[in-house]
N, C-alpha and C. Protein backbone atom coordinates (compact mmCIF):
# COMPACT_ATOMS: atom_id res chain seq x y z
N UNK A 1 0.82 -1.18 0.00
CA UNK A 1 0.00 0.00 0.00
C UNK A 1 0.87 1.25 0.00
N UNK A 2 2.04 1.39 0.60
CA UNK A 2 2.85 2.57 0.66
C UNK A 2 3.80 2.42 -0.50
N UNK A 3 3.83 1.41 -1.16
CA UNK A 3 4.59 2.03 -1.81
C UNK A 3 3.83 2.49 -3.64
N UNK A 4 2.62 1.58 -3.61
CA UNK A 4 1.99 1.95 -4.33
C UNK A 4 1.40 4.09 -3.97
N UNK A 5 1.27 4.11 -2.90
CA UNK A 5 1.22 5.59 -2.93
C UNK A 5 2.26 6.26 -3.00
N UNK A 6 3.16 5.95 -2.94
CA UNK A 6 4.68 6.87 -3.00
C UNK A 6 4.90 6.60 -4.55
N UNK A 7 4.22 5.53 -5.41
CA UNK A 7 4.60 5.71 -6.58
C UNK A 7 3.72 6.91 -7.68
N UNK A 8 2.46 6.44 -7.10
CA UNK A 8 1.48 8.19 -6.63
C UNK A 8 2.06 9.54 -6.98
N UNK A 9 2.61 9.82 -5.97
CA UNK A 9 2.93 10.66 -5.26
C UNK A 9 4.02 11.22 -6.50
N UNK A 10 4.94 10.25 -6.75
CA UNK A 10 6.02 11.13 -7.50
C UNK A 10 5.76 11.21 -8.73
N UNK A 11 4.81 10.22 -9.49
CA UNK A 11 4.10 10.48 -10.66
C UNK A 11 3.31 12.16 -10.70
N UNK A 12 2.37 12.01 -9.58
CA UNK A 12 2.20 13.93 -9.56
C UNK A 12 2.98 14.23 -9.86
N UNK A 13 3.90 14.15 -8.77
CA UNK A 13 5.13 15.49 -8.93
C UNK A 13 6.15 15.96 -10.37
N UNK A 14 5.90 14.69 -11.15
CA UNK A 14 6.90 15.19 -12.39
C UNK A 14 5.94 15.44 -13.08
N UNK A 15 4.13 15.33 -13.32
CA UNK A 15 3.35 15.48 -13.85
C UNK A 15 3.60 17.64 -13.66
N UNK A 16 3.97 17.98 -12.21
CA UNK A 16 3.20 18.37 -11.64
C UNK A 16 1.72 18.90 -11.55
N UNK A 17 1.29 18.49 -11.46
CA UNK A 17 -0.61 18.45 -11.18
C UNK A 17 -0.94 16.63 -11.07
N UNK A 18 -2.31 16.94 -9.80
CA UNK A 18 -3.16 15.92 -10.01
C UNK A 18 -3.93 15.45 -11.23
N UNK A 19 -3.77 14.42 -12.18
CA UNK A 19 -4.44 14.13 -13.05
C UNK A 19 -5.55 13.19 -12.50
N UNK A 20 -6.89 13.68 -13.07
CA UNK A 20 -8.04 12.81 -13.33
C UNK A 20 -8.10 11.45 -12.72
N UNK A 21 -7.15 10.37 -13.17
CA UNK A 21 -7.07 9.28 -13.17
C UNK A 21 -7.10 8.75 -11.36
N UNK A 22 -6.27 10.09 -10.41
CA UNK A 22 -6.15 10.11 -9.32
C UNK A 22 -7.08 10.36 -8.58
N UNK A 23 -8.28 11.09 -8.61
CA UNK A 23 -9.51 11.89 -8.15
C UNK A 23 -10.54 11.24 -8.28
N UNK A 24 -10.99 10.59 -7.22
CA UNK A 24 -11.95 9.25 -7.28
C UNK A 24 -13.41 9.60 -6.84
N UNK A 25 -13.48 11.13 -6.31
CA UNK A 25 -14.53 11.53 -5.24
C UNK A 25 -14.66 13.53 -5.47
N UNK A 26 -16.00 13.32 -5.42
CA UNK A 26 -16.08 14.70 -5.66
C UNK A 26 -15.44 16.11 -4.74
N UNK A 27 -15.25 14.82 -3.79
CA UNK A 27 -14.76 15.88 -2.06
C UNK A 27 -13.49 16.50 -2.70
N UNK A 28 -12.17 15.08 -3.73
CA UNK A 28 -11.31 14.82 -4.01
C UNK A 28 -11.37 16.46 -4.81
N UNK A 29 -11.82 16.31 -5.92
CA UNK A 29 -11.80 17.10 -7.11
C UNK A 29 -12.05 18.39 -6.74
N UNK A 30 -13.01 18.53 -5.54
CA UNK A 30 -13.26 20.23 -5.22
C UNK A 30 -11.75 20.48 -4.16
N UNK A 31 -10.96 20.00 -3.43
CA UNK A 31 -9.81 20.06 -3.20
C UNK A 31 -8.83 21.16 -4.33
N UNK A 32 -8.70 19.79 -5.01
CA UNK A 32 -7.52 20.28 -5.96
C UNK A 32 -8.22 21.44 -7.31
N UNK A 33 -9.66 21.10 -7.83
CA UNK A 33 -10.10 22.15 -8.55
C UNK A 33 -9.45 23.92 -7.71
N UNK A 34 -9.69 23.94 -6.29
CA UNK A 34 -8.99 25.06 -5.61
C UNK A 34 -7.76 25.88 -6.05
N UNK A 35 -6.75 24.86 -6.83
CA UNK A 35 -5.49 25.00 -7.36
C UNK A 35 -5.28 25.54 -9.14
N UNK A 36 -6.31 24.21 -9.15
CA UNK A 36 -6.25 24.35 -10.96
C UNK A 36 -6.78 25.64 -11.56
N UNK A 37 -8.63 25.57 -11.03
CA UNK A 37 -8.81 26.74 -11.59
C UNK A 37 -8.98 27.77 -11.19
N UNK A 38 -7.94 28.36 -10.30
CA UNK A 38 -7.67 29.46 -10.38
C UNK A 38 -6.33 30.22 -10.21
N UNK A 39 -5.47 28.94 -10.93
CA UNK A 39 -3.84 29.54 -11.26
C UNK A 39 -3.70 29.83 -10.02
N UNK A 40 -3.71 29.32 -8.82
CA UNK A 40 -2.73 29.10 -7.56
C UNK A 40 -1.25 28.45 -7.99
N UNK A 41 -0.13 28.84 -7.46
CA UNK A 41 0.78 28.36 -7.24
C UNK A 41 1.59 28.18 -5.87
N UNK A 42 2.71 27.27 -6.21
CA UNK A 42 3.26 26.99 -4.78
C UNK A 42 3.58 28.20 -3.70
N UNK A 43 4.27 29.32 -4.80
CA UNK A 43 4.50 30.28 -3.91
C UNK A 43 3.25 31.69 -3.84
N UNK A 44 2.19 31.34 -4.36
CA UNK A 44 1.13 32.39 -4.38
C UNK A 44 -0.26 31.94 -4.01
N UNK A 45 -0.92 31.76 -3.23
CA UNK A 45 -2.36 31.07 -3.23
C UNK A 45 -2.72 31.37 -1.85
N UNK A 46 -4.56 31.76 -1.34
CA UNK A 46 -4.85 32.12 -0.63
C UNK A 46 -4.83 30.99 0.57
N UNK A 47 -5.01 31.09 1.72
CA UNK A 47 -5.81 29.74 2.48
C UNK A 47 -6.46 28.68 1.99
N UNK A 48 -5.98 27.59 2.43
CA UNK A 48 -6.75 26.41 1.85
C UNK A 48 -7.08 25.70 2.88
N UNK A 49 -8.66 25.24 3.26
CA UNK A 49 -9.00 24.23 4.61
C UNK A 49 -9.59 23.52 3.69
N UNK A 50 -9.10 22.17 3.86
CA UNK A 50 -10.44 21.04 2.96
C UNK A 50 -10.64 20.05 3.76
N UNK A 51 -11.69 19.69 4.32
CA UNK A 51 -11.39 18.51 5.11
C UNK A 51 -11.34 17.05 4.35
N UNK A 52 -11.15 16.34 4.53
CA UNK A 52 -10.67 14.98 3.34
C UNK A 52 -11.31 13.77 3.85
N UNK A 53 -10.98 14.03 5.19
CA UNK A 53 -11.87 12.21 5.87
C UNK A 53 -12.38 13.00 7.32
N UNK A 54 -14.02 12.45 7.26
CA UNK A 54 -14.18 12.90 8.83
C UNK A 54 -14.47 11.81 9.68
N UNK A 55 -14.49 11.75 10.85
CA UNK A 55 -13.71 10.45 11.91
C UNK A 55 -15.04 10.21 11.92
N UNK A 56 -16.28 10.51 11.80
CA UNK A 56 -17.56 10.12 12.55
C UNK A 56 -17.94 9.41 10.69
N UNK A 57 -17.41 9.30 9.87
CA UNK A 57 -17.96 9.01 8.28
C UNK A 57 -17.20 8.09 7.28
N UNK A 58 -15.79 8.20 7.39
CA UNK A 58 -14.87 7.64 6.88
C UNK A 58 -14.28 6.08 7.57
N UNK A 59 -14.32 4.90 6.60
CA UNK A 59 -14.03 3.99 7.32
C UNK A 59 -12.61 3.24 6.72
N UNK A 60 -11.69 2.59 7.35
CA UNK A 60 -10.65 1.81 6.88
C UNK A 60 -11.54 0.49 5.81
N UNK A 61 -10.24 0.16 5.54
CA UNK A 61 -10.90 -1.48 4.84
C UNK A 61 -11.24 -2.46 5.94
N UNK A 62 -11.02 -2.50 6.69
CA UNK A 62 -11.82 -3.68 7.89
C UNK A 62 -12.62 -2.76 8.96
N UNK A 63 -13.32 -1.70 8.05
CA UNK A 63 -14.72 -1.15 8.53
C UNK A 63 -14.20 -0.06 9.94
N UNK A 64 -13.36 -0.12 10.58
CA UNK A 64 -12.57 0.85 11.83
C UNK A 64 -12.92 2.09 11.29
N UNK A 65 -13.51 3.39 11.73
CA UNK A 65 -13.75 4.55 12.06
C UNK A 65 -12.13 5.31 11.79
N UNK A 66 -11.93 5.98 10.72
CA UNK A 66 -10.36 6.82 10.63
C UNK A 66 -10.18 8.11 11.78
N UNK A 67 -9.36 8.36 11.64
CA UNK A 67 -9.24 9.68 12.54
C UNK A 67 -9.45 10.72 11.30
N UNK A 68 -10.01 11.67 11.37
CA UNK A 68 -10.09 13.02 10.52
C UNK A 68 -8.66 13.31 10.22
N UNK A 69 -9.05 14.00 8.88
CA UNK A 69 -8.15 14.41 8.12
C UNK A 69 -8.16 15.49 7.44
N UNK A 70 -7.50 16.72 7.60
CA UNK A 70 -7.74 18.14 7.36
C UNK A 70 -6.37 18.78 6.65
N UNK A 71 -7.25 19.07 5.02
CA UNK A 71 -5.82 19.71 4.48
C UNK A 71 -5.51 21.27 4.98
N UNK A 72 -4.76 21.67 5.63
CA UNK A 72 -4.43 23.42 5.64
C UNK A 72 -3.47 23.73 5.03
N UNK A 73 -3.62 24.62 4.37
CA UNK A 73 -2.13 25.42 3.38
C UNK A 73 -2.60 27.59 3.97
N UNK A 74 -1.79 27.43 4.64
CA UNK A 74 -1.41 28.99 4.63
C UNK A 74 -1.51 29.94 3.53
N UNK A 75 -2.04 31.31 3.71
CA UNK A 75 -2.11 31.68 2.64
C UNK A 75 -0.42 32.51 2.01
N UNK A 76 0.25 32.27 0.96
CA UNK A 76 1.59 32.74 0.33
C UNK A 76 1.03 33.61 -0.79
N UNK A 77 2.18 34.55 -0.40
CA UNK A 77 2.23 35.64 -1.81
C UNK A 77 3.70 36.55 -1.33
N UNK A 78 4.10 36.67 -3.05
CA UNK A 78 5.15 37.01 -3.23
C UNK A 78 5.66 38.11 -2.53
N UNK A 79 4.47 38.86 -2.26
CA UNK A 79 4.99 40.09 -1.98
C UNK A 79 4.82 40.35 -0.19
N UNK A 80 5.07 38.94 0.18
CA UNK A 80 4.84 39.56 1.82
C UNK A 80 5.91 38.36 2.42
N UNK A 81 6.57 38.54 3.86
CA UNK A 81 7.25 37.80 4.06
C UNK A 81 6.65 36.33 5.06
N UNK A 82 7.04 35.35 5.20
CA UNK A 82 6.54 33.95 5.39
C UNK A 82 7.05 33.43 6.53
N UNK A 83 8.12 34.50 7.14
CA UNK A 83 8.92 33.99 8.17
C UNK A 83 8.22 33.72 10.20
N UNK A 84 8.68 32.16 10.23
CA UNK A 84 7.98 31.86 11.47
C UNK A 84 5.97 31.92 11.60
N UNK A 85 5.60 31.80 10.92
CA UNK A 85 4.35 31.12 10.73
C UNK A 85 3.62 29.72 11.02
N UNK A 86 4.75 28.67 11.12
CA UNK A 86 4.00 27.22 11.34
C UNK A 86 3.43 27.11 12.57
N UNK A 87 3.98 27.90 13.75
CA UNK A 87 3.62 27.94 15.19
C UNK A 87 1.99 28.51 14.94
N UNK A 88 1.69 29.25 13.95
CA UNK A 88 0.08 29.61 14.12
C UNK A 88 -0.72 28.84 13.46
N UNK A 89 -0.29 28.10 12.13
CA UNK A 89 -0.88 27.04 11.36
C UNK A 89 -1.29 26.33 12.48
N UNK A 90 -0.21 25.32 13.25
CA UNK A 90 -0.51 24.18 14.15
C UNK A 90 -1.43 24.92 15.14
N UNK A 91 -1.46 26.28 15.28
CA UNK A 91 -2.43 26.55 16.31
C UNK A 91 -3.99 26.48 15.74
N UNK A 92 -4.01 26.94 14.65
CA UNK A 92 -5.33 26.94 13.79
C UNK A 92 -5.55 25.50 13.69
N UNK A 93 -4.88 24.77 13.13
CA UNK A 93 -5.28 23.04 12.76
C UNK A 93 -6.14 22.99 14.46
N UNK A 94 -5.04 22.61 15.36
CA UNK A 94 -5.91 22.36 16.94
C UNK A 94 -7.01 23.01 17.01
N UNK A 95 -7.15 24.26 16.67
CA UNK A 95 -8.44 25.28 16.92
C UNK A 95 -9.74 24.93 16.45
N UNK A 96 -9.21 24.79 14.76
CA UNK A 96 -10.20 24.12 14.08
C UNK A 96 -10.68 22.36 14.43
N UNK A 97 -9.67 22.28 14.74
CA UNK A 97 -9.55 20.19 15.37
C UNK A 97 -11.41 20.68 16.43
N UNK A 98 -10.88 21.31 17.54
CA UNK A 98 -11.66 21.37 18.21
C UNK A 98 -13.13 22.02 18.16
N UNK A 99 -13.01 23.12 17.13
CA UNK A 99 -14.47 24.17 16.64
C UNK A 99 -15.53 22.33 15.95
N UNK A 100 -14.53 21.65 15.05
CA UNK A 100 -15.21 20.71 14.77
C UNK A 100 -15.53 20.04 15.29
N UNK A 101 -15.20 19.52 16.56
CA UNK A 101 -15.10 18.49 17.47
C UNK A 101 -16.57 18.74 17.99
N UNK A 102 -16.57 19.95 18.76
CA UNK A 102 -17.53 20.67 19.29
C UNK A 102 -19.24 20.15 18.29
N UNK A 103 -19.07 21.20 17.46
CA UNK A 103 -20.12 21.03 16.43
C UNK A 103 -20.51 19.67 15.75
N UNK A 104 -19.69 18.33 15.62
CA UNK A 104 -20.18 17.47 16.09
C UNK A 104 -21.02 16.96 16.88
N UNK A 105 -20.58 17.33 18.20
CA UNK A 105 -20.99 16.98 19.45
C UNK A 105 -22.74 17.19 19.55
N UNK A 106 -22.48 18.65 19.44
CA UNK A 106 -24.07 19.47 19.08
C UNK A 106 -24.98 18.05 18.16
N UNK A 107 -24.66 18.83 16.66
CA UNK A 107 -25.58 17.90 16.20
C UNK A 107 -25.77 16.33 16.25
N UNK A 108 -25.31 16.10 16.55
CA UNK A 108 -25.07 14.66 17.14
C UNK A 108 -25.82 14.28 18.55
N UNK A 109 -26.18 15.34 19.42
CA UNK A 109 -26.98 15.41 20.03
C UNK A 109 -28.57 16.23 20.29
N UNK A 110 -28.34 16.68 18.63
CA UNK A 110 -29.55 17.33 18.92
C UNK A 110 -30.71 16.35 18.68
């Protein structure tokens, strides 16, 4: 399984872009559509939150409940500097970990 995704993985990368063939799910495609159409690049593109797998929906192959899975990309542009930022990302991921956690909880009990 890992190495079939690492072969994945570097096929993107000399592609660079996700092709079609990879994008199995509409969740998938509104992700990366984020990138494509609208000429984002590595070093220019606004905030990105996508969530990818949620722990109460998503299941392994022997049916087990995944832990959530949340893409964040910071927002970059050329014209501003980038320095010492990951300390607030990881604070936002936890923040958001928990705003979701919460709101779960709610509807799940309403």
């Amino acid at each position: 399984m890992y190495e079939c995704m690492k072969q994945r993985v570097e096929k993107v990368l000399e592609k660079g872009k996700v092709g079609e063939e990879y994008i199995t799910e509409e969740l998938e495609r509104k992700a990366f559509s984020k990138w494509a159409d609208h000429g984002f690049t590595r070093q220019d593109h606004p905030t990105v939150i996508q969530v990818l797998l949620e722990s109460c929906k998503n299941k392994d192959a022997t049916s087990h409940l995944m832990p959530s899975l949340i893409y964040v990309s910071r927002e970059k542009s050329r014209t501003s500097s980038h320095n010492f930022k990951a300390g607030a990302l990881n604070v936002m991921v936890s923040l958001i970990s928990s705003i979701y956690t919460k709101m779960l909880h709610n509807v799940s009990s309403s």
